[in-house]
N, C-alpha and C. Protein backbone atom coordinates (compact mmCIF):
# COMPACT_ATOMS: atom_id res chain seq x y z
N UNK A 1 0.80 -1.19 0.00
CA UNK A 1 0.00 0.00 0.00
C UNK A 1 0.84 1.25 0.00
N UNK A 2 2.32 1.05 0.21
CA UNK A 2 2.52 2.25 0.53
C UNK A 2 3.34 2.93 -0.92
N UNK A 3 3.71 2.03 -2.10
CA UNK A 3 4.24 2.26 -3.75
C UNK A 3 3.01 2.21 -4.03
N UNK A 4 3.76 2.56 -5.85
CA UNK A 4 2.96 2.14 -6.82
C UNK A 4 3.63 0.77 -7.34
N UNK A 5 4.25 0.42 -6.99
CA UNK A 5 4.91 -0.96 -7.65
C UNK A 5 3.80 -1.70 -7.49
N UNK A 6 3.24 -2.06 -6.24
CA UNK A 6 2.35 -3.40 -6.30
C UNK A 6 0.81 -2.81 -6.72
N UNK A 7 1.03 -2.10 -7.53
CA UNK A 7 -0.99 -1.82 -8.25
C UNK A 7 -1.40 -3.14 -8.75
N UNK A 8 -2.82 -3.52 -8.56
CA UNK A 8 -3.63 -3.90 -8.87
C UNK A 8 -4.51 -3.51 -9.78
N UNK A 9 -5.04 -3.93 -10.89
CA UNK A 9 -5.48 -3.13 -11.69
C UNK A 9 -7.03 -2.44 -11.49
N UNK A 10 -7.14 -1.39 -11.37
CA UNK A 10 -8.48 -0.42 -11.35
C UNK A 10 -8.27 -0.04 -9.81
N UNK A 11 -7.15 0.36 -9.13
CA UNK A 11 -6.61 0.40 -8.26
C UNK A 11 -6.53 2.11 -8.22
N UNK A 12 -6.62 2.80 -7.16
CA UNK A 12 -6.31 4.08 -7.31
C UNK A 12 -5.45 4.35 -5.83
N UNK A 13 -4.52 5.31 -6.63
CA UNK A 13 -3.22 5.62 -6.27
C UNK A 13 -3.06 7.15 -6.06
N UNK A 14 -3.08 8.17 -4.91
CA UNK A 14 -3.15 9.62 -4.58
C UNK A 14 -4.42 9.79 -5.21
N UNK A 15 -5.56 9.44 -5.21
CA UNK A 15 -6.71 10.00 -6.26
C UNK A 15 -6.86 9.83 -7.53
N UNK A 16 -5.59 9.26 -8.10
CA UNK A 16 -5.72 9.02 -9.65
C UNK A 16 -5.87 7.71 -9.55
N UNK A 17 -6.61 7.19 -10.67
CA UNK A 17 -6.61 5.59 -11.01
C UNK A 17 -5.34 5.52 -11.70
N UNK A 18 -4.79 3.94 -11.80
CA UNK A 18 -3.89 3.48 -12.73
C UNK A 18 -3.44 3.74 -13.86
N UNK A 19 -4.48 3.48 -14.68
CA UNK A 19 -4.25 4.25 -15.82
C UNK A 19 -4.07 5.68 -16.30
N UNK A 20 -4.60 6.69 -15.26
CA UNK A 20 -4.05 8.23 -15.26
C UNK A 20 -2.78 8.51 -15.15
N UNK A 21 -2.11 7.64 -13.79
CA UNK A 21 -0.83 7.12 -13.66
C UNK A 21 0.10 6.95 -14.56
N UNK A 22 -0.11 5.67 -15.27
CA UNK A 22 0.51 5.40 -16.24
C UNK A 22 0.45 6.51 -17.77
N UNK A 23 -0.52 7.09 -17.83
CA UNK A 23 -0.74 7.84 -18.78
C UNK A 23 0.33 9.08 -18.16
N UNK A 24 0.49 9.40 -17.11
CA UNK A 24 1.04 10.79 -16.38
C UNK A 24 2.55 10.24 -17.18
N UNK A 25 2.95 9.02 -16.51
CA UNK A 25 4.37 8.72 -16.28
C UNK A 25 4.66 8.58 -17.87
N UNK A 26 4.11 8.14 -18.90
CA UNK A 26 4.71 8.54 -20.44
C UNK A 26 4.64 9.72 -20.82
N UNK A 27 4.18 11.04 -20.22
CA UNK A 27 4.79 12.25 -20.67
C UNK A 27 5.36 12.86 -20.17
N UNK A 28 6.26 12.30 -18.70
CA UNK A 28 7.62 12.70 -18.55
C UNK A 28 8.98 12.50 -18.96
N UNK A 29 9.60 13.85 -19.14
CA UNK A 29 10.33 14.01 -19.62
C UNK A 29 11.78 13.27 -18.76
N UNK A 30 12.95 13.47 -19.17
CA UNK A 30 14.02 12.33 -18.45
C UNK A 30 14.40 13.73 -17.21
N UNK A 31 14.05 14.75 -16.97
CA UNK A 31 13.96 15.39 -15.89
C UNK A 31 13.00 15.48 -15.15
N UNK A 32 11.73 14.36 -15.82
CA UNK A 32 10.56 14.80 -14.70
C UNK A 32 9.47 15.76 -14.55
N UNK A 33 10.04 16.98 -16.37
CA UNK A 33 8.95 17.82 -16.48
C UNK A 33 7.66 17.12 -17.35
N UNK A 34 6.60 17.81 -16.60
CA UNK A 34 5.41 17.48 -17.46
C UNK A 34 5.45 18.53 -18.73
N UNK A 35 5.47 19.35 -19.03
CA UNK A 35 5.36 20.41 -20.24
C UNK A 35 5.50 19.19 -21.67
N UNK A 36 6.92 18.42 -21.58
CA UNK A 36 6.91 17.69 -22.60
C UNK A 36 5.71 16.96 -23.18
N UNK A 37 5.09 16.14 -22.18
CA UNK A 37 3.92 15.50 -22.88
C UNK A 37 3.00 16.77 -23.59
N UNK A 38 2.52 17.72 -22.80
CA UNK A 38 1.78 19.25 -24.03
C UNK A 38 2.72 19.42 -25.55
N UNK A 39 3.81 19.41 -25.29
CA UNK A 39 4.45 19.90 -26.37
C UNK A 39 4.41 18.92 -27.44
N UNK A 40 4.59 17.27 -27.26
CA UNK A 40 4.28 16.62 -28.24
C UNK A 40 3.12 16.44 -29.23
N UNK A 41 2.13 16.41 -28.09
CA UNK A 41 0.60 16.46 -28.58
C UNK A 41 0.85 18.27 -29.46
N UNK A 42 1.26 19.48 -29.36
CA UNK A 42 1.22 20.52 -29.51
C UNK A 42 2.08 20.22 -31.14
N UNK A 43 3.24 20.06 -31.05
CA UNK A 43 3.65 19.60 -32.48
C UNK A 43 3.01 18.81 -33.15
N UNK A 44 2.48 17.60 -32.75
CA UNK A 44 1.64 16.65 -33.68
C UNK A 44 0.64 17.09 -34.51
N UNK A 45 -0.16 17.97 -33.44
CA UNK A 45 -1.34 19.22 -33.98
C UNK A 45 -0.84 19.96 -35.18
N UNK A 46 0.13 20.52 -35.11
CA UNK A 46 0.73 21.50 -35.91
C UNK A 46 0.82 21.00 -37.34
N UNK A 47 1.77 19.77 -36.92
CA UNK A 47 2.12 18.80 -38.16
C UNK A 47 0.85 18.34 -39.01
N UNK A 48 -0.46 17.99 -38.59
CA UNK A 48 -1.39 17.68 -38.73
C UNK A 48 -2.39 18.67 -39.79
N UNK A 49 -2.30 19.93 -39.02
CA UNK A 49 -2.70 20.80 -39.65
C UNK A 49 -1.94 21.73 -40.89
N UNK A 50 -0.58 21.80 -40.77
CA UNK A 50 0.18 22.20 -41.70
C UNK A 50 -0.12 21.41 -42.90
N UNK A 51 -0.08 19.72 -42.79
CA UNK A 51 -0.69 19.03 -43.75
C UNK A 51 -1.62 19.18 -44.55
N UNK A 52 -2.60 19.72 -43.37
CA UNK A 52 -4.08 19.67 -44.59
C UNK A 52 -4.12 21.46 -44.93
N UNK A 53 -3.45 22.44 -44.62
CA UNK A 53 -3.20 23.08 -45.57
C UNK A 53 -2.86 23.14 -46.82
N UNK A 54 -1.67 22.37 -46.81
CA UNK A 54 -0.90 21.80 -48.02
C UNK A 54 -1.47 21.11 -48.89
N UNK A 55 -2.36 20.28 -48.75
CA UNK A 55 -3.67 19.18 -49.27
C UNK A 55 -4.68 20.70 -49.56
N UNK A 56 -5.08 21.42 -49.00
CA UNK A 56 -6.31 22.56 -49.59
C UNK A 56 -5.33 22.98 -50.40
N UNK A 57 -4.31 23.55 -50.24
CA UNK A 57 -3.52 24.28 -51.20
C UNK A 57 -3.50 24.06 -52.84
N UNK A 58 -3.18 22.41 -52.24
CA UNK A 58 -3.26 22.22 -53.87
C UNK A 58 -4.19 21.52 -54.64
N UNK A 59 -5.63 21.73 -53.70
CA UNK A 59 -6.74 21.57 -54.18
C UNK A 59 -7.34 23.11 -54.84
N UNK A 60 -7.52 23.94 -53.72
CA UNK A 60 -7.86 25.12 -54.83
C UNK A 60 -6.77 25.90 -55.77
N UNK A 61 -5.68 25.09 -56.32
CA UNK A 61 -5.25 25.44 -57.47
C UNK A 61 -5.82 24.95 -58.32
N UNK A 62 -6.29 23.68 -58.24
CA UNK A 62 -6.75 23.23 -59.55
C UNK A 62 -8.25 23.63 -59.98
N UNK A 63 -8.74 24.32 -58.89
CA UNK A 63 -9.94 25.34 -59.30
C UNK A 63 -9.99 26.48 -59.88
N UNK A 64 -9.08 26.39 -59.97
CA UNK A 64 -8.39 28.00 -60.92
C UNK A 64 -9.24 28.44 -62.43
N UNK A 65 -9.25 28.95 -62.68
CA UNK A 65 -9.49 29.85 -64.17
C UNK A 65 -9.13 29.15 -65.45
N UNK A 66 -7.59 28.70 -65.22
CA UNK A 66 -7.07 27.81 -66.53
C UNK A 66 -5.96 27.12 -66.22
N UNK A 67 -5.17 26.65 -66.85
CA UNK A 67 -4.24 25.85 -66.38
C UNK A 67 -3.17 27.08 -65.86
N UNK A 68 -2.70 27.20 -65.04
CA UNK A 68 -1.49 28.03 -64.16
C UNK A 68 -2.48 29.64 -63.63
N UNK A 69 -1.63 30.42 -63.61
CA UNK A 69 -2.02 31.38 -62.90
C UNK A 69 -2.04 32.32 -63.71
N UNK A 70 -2.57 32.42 -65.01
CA UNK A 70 -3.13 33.91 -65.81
C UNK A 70 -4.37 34.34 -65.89
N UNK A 71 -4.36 35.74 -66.19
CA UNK A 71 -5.03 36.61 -66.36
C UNK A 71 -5.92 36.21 -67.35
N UNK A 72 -7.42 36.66 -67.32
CA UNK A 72 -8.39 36.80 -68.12
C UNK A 72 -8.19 37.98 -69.06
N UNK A 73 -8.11 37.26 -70.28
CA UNK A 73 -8.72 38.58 -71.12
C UNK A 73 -10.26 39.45 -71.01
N UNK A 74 -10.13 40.41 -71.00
CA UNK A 74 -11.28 41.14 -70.93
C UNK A 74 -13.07 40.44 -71.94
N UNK A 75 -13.90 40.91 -71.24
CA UNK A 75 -14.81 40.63 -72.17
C UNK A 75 -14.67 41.15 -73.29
N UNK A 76 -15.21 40.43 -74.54
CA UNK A 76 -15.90 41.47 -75.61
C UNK A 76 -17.01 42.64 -75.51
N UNK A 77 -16.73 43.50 -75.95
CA UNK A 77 -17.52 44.64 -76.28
C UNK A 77 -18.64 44.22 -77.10
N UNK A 78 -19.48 44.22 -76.76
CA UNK A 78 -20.77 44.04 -77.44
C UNK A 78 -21.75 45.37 -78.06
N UNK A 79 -21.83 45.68 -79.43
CA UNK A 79 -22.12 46.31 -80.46
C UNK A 79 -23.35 45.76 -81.04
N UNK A 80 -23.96 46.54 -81.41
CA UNK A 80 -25.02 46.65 -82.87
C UNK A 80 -24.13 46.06 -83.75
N UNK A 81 -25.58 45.07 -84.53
CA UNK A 81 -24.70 44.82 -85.83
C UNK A 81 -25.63 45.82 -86.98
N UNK A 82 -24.70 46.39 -88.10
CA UNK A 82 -25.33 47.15 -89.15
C UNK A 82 -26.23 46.30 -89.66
N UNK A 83 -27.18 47.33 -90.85
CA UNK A 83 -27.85 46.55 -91.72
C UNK A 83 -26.94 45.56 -92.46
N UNK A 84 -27.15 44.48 -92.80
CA UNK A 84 -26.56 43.62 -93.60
C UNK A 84 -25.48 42.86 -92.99
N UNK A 85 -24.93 42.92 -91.88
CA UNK A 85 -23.84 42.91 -91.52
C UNK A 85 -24.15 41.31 -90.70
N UNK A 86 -23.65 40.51 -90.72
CA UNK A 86 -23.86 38.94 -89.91
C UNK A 86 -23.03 38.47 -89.30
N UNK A 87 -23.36 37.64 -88.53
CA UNK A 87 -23.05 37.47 -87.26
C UNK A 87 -22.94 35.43 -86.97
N UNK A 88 -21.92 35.07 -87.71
CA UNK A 88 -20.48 35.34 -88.11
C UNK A 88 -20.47 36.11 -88.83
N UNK A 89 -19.04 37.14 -89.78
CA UNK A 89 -19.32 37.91 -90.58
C UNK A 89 -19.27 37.10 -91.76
N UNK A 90 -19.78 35.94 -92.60
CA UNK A 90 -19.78 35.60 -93.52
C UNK A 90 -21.15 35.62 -93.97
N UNK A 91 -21.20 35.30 -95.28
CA UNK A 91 -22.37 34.70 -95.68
C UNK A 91 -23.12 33.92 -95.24
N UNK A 92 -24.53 33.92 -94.89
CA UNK A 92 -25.19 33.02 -94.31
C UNK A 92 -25.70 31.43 -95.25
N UNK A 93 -25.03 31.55 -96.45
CA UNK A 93 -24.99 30.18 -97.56
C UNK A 93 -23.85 29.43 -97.48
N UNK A 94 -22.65 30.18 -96.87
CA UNK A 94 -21.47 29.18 -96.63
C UNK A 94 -21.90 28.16 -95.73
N UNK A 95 -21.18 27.01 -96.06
CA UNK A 95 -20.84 25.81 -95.26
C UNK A 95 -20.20 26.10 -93.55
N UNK A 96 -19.74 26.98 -93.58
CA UNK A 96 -19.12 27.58 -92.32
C UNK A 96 -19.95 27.94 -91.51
N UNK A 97 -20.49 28.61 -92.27
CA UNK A 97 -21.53 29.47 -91.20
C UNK A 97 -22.65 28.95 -90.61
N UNK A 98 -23.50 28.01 -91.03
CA UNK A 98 -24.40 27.11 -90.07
C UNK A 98 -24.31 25.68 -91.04
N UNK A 99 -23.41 25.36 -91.36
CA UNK A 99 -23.47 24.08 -91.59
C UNK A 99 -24.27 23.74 -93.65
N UNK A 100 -24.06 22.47 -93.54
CA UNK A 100 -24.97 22.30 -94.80
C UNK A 100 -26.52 23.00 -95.19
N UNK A 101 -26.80 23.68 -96.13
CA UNK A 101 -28.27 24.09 -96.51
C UNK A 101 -29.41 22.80 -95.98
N UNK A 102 -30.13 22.74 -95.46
CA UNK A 102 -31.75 21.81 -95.54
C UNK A 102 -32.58 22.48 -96.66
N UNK A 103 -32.24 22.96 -97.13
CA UNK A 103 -33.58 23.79 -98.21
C UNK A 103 -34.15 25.05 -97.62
N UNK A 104 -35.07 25.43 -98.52
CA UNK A 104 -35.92 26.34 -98.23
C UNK A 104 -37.02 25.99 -97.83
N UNK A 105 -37.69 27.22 -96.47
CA UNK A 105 -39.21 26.79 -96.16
C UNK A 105 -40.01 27.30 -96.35
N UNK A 106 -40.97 26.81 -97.30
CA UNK A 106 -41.79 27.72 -97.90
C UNK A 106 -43.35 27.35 -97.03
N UNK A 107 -44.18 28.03 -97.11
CA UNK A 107 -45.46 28.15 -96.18
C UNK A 107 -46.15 26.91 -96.29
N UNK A 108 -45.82 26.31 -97.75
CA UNK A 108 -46.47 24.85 -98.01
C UNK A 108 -45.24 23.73 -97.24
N UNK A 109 -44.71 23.67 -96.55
CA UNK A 109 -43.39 22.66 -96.17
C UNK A 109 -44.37 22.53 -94.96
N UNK A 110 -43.76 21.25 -94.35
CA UNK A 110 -44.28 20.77 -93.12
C UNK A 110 -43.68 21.19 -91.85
N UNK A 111 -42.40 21.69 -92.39
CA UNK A 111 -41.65 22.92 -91.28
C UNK A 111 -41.69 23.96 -90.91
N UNK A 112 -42.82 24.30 -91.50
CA UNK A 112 -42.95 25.63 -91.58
C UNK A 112 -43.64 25.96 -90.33
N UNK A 113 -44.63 25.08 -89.53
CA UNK A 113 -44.95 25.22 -88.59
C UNK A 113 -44.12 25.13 -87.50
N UNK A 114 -43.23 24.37 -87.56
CA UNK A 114 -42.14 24.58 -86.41
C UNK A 114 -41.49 26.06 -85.87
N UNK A 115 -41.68 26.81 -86.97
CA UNK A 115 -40.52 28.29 -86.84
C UNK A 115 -41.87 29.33 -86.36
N UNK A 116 -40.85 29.85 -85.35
CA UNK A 116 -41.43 30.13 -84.48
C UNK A 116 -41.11 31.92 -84.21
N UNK A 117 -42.02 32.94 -83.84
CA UNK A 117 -41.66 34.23 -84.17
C UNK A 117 -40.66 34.84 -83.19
N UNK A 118 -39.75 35.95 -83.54
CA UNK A 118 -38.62 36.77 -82.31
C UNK A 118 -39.54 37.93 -82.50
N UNK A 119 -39.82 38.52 -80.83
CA UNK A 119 -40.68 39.48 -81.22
C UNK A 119 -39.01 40.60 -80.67
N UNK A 120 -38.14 40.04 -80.81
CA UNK A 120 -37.14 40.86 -79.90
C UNK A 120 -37.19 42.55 -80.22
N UNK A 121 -37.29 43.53 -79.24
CA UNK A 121 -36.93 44.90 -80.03
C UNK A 121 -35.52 44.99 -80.46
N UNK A 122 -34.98 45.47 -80.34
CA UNK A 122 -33.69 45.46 -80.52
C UNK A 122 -33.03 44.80 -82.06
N UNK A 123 -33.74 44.17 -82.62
CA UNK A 123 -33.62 43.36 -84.18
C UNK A 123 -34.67 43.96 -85.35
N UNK A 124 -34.50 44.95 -85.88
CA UNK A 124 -35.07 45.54 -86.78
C UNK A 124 -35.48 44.41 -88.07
N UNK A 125 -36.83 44.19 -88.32
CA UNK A 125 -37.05 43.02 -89.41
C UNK A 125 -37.65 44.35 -90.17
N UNK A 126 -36.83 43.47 -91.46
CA UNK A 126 -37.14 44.31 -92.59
C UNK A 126 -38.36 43.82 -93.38
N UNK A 127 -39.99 44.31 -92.98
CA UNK A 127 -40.83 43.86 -93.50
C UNK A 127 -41.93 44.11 -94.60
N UNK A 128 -41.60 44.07 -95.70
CA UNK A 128 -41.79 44.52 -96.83
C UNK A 128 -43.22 44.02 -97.47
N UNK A 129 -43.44 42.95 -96.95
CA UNK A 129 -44.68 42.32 -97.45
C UNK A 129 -45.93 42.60 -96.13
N UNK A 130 -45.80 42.84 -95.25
CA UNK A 130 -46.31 43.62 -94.48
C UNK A 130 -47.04 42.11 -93.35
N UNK A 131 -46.66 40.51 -94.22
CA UNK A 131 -47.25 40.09 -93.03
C UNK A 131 -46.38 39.02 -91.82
N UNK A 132 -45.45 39.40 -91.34
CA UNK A 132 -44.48 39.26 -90.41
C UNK A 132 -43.47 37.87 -90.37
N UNK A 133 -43.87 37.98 -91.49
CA UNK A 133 -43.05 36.28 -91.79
C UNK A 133 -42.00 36.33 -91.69
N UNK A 134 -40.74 37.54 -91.97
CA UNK A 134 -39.89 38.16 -91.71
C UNK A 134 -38.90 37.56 -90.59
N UNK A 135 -40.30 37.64 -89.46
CA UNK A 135 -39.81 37.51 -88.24
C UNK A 135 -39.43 36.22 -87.41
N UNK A 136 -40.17 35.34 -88.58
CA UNK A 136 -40.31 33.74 -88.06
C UNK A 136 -38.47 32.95 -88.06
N UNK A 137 -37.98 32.37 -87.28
CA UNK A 137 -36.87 31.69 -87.58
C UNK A 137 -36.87 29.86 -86.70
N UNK A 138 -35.80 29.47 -87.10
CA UNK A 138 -36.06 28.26 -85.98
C UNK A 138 -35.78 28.57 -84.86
N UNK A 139 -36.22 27.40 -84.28
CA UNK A 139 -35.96 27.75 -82.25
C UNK A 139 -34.73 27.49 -82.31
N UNK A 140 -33.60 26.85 -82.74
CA UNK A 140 -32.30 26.65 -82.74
C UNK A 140 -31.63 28.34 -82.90
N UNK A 141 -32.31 29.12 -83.80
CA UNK A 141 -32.24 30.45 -84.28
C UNK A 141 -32.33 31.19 -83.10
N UNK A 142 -33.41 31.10 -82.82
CA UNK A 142 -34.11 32.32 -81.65
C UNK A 142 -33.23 32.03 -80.62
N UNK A 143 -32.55 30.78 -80.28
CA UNK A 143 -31.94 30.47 -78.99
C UNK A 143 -30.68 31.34 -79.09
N UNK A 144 -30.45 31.26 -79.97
CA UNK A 144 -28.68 32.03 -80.63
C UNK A 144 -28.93 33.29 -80.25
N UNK A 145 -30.16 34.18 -80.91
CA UNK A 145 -30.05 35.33 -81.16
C UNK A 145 -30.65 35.98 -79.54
N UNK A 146 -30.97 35.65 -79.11
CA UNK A 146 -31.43 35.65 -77.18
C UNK A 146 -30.44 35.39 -76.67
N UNK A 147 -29.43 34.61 -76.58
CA UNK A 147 -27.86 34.75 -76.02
C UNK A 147 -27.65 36.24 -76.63
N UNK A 148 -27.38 36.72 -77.27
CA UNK A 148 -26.78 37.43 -77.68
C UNK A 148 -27.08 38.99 -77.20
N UNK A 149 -28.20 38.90 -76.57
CA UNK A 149 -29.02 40.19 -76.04
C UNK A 149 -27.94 40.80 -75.11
């Protein structure tokens, strides 16, 4: 009774149980200070967390803008287009510019019901026949020209 040599286990010793004991006596230092056991746990922390900095670090790089660290070019300036003027600037019969011709749709075609009117302001239709057909395009069309607002 009067050591700790002869513990018994679940045994308590000055008020501490055994295992507090034993837990005390591995974070002394070879002089006997306690501080050491704080300081290990205190570096481990550190180490721990320095880590997962390093791990975010080089996670939000790769969230970046583009590959490395440049600058955006500015937006485009967005303009009126003139009369006549298209958007690509080519011809709207080239191959480039929307792909192969489908034909023409004339009021008798079965497509004709599909196309559908832009009442947009901003797009001046040049309407000469006075009954708004002008204005009709495909929805593939109208989707383009509504981005573009």
């Amino acid at each position: 009774m009067g050591g700790e040599q002869g513990m018994q286990p679940g045994s308590v010793v000055h008020g501490r149980s055994d295992r507090a004991a034993a837990a005390g006596s591995q974070c002394r230092s070879d002089r006997g200070a306690r501080w050491s056991c704080v300081e290990r746990v205190w570096s481990d922390v550190c180490e721990m967390r320095l880590s997962l900095v390093l791990l975010w670090l080089g996670a939000a790089a790769a969230c970046g803008p583009s590959r490395g660290y440049t600058r955006r070019q500015g937006t485009r300036r967005i303009t009126p287009l003139v009369f006549g003027q298209h958007d690509p600037n080519i011809s709207e019969n080239k191959n480039t510019a929307s792909g192969p011709p489908e034909g023409r749709i004339t009021r008798d075609d079965e497509r004709f019901k599909d196309l559908v009117p832009n009442y947009n302001p901003d797009i001046d239709f040049r309407d000469d026949e006075g009954t708004g057909a002008d204005r009709l395009m495909t929805q593939l069309l109208l989707k383009t020209s509504s981005v573009n607002e």
